[in-house]
Each structure stands twice: as structure tokens, then as C-alpha cells.
PDB file of N, CA and C in Angstrom:
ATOM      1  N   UNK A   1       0.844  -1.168   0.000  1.00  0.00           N
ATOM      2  CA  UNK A   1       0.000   0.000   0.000  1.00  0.00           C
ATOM      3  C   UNK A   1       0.897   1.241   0.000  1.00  0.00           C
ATOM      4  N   UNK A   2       0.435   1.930  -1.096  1.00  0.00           N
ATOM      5  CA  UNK A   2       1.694   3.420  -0.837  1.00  0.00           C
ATOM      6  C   UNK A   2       0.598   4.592  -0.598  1.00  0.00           C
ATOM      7  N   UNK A   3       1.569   5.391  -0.258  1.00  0.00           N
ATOM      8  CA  UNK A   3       1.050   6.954  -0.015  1.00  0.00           C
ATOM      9  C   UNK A   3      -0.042   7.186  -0.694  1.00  0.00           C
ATOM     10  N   UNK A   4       0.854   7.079  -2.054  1.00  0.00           N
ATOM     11  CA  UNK A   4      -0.234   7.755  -3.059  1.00  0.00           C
ATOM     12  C   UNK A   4      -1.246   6.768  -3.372  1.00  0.00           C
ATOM     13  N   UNK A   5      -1.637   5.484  -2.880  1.00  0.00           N
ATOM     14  CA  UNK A   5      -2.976   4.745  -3.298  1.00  0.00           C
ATOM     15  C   UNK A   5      -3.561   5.464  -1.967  1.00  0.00           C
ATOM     16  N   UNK A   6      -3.406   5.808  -0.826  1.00  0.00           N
ATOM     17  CA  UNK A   6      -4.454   6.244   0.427  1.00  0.00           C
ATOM     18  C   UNK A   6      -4.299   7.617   0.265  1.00  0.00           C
ATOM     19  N   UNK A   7      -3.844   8.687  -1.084  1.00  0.00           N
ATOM     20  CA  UNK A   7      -4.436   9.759  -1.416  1.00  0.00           C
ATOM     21  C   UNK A   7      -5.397  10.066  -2.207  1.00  0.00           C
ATOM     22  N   UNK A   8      -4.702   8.667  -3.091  1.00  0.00           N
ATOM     23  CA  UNK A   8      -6.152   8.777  -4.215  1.00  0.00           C
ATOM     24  C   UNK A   8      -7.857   8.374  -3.692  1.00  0.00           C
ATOM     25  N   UNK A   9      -7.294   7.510  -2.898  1.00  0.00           N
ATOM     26  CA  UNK A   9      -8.633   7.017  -1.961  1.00  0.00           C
ATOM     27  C   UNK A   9      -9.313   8.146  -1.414  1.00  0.00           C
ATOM     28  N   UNK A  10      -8.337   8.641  -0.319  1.00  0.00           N
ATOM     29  CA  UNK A  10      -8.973   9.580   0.611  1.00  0.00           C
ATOM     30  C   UNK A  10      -9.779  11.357  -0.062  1.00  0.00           C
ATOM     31  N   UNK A  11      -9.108  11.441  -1.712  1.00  0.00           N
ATOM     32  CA  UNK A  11      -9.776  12.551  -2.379  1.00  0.00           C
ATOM     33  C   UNK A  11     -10.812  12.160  -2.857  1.00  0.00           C
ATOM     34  N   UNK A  12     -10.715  10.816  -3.545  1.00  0.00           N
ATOM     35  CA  UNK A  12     -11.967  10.140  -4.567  1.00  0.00           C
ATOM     36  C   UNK A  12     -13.106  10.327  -3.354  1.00  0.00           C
ATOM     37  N   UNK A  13     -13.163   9.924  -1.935  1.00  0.00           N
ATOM     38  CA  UNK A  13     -13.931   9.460  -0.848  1.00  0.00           C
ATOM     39  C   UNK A  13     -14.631  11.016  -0.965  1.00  0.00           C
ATOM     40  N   UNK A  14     -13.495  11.992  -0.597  1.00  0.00           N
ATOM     41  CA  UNK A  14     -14.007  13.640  -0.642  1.00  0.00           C
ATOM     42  C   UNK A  14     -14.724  14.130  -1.568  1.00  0.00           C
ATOM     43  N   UNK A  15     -14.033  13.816  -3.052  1.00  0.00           N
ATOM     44  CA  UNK A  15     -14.916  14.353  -4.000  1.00  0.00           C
ATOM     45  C   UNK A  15     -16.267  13.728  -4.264  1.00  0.00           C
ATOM     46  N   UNK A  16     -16.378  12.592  -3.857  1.00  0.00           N
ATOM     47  CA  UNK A  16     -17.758  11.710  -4.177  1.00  0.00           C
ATOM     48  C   UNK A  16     -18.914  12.186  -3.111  1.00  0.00           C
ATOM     49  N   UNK A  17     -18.455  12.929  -1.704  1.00  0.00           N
ATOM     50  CA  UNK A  17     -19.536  13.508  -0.334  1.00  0.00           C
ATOM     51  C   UNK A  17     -19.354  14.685  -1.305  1.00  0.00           C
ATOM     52  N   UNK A  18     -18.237  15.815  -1.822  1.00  0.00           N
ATOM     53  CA  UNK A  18     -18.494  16.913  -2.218  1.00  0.00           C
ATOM     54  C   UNK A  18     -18.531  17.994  -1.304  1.00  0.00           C
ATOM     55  N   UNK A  19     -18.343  19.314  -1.620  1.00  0.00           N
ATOM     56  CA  UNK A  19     -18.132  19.802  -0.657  1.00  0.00           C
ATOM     57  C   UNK A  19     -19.005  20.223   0.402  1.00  0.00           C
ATOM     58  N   UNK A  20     -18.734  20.371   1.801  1.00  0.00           N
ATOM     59  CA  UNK A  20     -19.514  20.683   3.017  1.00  0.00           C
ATOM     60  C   UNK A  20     -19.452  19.641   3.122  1.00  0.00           C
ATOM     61  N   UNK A  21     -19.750  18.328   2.838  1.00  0.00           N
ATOM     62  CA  UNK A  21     -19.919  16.917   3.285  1.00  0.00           C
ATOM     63  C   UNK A  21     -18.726  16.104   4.131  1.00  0.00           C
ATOM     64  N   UNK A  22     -18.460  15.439   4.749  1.00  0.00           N
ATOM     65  CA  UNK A  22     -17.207  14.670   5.414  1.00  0.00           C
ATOM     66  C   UNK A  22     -17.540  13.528   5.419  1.00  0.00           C
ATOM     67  N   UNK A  23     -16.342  12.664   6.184  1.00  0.00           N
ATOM     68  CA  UNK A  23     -16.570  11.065   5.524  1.00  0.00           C
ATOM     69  C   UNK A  23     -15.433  10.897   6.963  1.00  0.00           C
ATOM     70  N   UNK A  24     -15.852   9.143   7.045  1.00  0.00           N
ATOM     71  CA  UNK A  24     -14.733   9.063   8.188  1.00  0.00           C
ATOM     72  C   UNK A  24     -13.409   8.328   7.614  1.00  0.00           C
ATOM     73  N   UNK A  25     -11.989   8.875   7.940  1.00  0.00           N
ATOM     74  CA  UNK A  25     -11.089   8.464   7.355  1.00  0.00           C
ATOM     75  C   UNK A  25     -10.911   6.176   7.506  1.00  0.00           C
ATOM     76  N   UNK A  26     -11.555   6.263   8.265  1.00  0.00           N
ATOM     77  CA  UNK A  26     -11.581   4.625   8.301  1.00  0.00           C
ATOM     78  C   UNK A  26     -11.904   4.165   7.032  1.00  0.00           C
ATOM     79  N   UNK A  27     -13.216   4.822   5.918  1.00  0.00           N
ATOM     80  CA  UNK A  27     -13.691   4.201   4.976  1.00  0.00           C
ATOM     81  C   UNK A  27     -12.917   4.201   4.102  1.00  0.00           C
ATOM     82  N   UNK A  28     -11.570   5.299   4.238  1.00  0.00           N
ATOM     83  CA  UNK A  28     -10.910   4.817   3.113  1.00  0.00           C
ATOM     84  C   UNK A  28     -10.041   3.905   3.206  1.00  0.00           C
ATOM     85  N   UNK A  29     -10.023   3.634   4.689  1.00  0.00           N
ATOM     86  CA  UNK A  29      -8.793   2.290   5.236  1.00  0.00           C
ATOM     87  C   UNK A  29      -9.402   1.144   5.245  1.00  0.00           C
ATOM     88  N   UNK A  30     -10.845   1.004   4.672  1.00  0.00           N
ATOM     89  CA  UNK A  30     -11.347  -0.200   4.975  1.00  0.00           C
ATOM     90  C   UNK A  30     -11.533  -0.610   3.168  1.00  0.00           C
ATOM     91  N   UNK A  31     -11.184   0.101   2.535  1.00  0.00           N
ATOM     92  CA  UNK A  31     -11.184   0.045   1.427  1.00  0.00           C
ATOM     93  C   UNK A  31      -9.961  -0.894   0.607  1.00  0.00           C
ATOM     94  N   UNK A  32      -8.923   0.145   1.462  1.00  0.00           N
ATOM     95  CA  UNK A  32      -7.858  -0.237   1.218  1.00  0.00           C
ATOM     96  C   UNK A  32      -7.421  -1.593   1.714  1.00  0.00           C
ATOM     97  N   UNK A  33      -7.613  -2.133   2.918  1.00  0.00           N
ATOM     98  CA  UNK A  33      -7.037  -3.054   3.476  1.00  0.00           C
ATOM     99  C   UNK A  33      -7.824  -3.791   4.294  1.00  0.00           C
ATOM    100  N   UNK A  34      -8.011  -5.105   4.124  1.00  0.00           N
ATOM    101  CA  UNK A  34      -8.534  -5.657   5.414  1.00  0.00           C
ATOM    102  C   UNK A  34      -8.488  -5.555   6.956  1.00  0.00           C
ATOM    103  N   UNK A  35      -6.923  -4.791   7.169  1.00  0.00           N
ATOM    104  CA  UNK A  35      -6.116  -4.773   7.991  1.00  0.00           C
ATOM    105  C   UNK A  35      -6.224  -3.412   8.471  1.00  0.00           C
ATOM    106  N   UNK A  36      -7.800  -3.070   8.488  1.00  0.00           N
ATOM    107  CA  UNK A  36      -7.441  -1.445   7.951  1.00  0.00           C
ATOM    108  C   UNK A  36      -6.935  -0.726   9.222  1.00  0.00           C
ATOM    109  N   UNK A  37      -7.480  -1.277  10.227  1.00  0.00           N
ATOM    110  CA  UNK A  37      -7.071  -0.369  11.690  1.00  0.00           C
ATOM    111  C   UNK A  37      -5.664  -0.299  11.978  1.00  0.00           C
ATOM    112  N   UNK A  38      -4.859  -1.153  11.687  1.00  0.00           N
ATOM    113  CA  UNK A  38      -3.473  -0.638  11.148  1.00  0.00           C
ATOM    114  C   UNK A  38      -3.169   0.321  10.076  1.00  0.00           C
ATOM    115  N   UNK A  39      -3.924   0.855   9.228  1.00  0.00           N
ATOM    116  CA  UNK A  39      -3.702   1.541   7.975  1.00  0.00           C
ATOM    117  C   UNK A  39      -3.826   2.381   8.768  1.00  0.00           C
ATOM    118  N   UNK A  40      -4.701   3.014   9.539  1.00  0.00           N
ATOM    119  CA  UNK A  40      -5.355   4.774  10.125  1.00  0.00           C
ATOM    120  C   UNK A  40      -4.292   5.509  10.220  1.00  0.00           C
ATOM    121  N   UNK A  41      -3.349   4.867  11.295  1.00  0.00           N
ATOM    122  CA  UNK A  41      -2.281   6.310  11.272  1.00  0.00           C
ATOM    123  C   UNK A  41      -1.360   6.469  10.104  1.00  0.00           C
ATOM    124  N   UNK A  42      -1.420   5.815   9.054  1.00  0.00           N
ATOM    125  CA  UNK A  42      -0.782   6.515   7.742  1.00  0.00           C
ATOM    126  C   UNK A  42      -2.440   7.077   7.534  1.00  0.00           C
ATOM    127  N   UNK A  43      -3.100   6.416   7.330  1.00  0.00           N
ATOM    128  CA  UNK A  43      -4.030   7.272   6.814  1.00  0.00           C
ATOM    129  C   UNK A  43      -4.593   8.615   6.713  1.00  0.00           C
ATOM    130  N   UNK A  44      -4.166   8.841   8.281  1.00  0.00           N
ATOM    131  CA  UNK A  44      -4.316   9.961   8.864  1.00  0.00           C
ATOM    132  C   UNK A  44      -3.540  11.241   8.413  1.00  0.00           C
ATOM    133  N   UNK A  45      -1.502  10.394   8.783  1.00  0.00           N
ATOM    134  CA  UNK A  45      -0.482  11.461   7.900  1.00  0.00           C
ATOM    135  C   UNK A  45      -0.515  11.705   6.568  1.00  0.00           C
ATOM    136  N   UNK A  46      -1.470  10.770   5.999  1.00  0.00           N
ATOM    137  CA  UNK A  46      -1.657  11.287   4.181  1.00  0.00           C
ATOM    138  C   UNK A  46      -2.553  12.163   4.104  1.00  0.00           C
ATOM    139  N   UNK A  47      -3.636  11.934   5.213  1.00  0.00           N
ATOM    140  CA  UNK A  47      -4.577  13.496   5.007  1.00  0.00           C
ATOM    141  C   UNK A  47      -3.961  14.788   4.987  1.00  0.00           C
ATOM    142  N   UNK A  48      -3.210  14.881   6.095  1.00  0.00           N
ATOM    143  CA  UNK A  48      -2.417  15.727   6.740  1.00  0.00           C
ATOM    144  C   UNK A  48      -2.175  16.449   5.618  1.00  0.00           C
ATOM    145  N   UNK A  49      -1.302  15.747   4.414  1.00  0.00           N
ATOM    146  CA  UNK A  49      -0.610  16.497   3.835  1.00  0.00           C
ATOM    147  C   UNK A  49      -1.705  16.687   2.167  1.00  0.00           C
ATOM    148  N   UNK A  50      -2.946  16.309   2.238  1.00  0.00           N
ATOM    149  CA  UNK A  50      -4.034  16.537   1.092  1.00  0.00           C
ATOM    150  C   UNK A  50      -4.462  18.081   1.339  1.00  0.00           C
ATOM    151  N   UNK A  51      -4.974  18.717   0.066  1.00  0.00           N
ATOM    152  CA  UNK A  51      -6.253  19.419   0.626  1.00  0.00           C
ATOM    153  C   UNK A  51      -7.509  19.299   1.419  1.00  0.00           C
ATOM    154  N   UNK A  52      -7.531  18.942   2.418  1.00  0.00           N
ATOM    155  CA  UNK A  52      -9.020  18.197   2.838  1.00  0.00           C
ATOM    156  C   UNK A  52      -8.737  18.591   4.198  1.00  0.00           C
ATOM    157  N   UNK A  53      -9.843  19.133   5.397  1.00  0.00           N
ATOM    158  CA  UNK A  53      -9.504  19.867   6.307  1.00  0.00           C
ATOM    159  C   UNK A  53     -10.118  18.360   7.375  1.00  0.00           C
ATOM    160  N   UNK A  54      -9.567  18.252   8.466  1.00  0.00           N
ATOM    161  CA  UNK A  54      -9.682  17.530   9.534  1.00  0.00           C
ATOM    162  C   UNK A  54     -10.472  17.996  10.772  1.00  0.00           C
ATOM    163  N   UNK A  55     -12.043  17.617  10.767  1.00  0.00           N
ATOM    164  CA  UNK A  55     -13.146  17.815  12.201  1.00  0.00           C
ATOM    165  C   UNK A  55     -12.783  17.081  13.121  1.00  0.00           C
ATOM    166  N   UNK A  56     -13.335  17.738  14.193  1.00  0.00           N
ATOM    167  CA  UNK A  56     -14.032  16.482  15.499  1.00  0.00           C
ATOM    168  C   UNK A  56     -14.583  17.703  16.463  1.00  0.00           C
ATOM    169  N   UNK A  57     -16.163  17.253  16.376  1.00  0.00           N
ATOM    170  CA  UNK A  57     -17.344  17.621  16.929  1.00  0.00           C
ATOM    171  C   UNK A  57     -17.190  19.303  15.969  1.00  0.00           C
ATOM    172  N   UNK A  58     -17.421  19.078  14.555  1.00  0.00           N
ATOM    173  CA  UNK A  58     -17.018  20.237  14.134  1.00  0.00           C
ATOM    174  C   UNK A  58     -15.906  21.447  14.163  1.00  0.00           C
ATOM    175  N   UNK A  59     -15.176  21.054  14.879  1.00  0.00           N
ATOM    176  CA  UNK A  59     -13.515  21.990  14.832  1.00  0.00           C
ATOM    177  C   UNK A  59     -12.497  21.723  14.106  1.00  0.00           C
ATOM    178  N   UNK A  60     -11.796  22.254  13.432  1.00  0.00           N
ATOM    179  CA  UNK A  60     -10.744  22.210  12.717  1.00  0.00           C
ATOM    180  C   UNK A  60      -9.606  21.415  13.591  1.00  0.00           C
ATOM    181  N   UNK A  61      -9.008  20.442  13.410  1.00  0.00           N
ATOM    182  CA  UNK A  61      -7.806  19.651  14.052  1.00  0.00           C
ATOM    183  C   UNK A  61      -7.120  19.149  13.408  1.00  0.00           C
ATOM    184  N   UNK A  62      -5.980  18.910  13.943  1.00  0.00           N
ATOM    185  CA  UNK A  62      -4.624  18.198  12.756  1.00  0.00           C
ATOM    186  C   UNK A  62      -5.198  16.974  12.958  1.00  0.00           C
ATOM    187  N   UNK A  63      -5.181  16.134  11.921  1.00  0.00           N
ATOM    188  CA  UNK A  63      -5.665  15.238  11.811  1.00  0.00           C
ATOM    189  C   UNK A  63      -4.371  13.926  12.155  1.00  0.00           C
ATOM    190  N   UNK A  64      -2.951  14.301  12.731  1.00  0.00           N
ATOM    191  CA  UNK A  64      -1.939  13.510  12.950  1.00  0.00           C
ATOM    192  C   UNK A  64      -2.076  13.343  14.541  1.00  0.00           C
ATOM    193  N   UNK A  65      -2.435  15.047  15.160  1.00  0.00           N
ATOM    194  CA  UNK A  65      -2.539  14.714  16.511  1.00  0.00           C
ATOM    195  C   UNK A  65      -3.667  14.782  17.129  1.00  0.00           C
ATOM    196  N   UNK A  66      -4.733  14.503  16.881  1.00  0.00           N
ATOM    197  CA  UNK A  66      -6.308  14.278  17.321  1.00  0.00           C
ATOM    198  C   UNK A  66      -6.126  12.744  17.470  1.00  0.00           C
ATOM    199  N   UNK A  67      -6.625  12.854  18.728  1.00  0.00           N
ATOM    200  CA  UNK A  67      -7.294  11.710  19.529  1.00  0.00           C
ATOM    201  C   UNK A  67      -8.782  11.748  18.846  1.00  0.00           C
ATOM    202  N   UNK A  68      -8.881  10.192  19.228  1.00  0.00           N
ATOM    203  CA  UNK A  68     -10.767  10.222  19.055  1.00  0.00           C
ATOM    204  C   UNK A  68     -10.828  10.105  17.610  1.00  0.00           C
ATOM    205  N   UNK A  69     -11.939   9.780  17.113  1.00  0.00           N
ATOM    206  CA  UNK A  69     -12.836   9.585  15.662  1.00  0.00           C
ATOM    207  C   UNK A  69     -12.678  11.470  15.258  1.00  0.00           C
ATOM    208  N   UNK A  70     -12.200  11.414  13.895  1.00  0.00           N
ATOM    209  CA  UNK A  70     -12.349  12.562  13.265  1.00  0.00           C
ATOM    210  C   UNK A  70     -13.151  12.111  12.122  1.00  0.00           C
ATOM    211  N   UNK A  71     -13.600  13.800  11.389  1.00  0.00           N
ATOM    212  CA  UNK A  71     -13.702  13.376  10.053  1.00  0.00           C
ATOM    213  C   UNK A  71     -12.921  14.173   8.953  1.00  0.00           C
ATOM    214  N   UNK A  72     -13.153  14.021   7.546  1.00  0.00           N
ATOM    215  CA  UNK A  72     -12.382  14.484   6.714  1.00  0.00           C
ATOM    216  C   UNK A  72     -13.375  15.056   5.569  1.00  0.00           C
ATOM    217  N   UNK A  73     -13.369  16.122   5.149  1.00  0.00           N
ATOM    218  CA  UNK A  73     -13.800  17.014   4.119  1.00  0.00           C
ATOM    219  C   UNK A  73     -12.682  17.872   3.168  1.00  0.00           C
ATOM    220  N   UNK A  74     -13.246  17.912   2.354  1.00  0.00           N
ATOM    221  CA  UNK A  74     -12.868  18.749   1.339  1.00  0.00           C
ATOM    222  C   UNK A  74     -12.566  20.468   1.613  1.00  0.00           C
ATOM    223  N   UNK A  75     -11.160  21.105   1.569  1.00  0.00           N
ATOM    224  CA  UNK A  75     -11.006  22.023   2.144  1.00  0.00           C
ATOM    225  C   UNK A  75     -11.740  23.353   1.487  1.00  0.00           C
ATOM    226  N   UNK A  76     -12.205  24.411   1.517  1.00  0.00           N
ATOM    227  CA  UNK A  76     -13.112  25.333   1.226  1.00  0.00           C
ATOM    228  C   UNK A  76     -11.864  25.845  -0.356  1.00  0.00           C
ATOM    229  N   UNK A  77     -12.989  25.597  -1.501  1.00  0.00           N
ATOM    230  CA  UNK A  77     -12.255  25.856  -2.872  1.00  0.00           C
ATOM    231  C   UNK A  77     -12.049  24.432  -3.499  1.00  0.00           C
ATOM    232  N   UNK A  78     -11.850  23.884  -3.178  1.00  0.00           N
ATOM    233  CA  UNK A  78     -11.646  22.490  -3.875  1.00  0.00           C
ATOM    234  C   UNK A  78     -12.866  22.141  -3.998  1.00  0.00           C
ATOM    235  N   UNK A  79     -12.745  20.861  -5.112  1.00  0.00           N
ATOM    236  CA  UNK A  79     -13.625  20.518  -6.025  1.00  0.00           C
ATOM    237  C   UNK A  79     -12.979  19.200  -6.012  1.00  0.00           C
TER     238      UNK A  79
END
């Protein structure tokens, strides 16, 4: 599994909710891997570095150092 297959995932996931919409980064690890709960924390540092902004309970958070279930959206301008 490389970087760039859990970027392409994690934008395709974004662009398909669209914007205002979020998605939880698991679905793209469950996509990817059976194994996915090992995938999350790359999953997580590949968001990091996408356009796509990182919630939890609606607030903006790095999505490397948030504890807890986040979600992931499309950052304001992207398409």
C-alpha cells in the first residue's frame, strides 16, 4: 500500500460527499485493506498532507494529533 494509493482514496472518498460533506477516514482504510485499523495512522499522515480539512465535533484539528474519531472534508475551494 503506498502513499499515493491512500491519497487517491482519501480525495476520490471527498470528492464523491463533495463539498460541506465529510466522511470518516476509516472508509478509506477499509477500502484499502482488510487490515485497515493498522492503515489509520498513515491514513491519517496522508490526510495531513491533502487538501481536505480535519473535524471532530465540528472543529478544525490536525488530523496527525487528534485523539478520538475525526472526520475528513474537502477544504473550502476544492472541487
Amino acid at each position: 500500500m503506498t502513499d499515493d494509493e491512500i491519497a487517491e482514496e482519501l480525495m476520490r472518498l471527498a470528492r464523491a460527499r463533495g463539498a460541506g460533506k465529510t466522511f470518516c477516514p476509516s472508509e478509506a482504510a477499509r477500502v484499502l485493506s482488510e487490515e485497515w485499523r493498522d492503515l489509520m495512522p498513515r491514513v491519517r499522515e496522508v490526510a495531513a498532507g491533502l487538501p481536505l480539512v480535519a473535524t471532530q465535533k465540528g472543529v478544525a484539528v490536525d488530523p496527525v494529533e487528534a485523539t478520538g474519531p475525526i472526520r475528513l472534508g474537502l477544504a473550502e475551494g476544492e472541487t
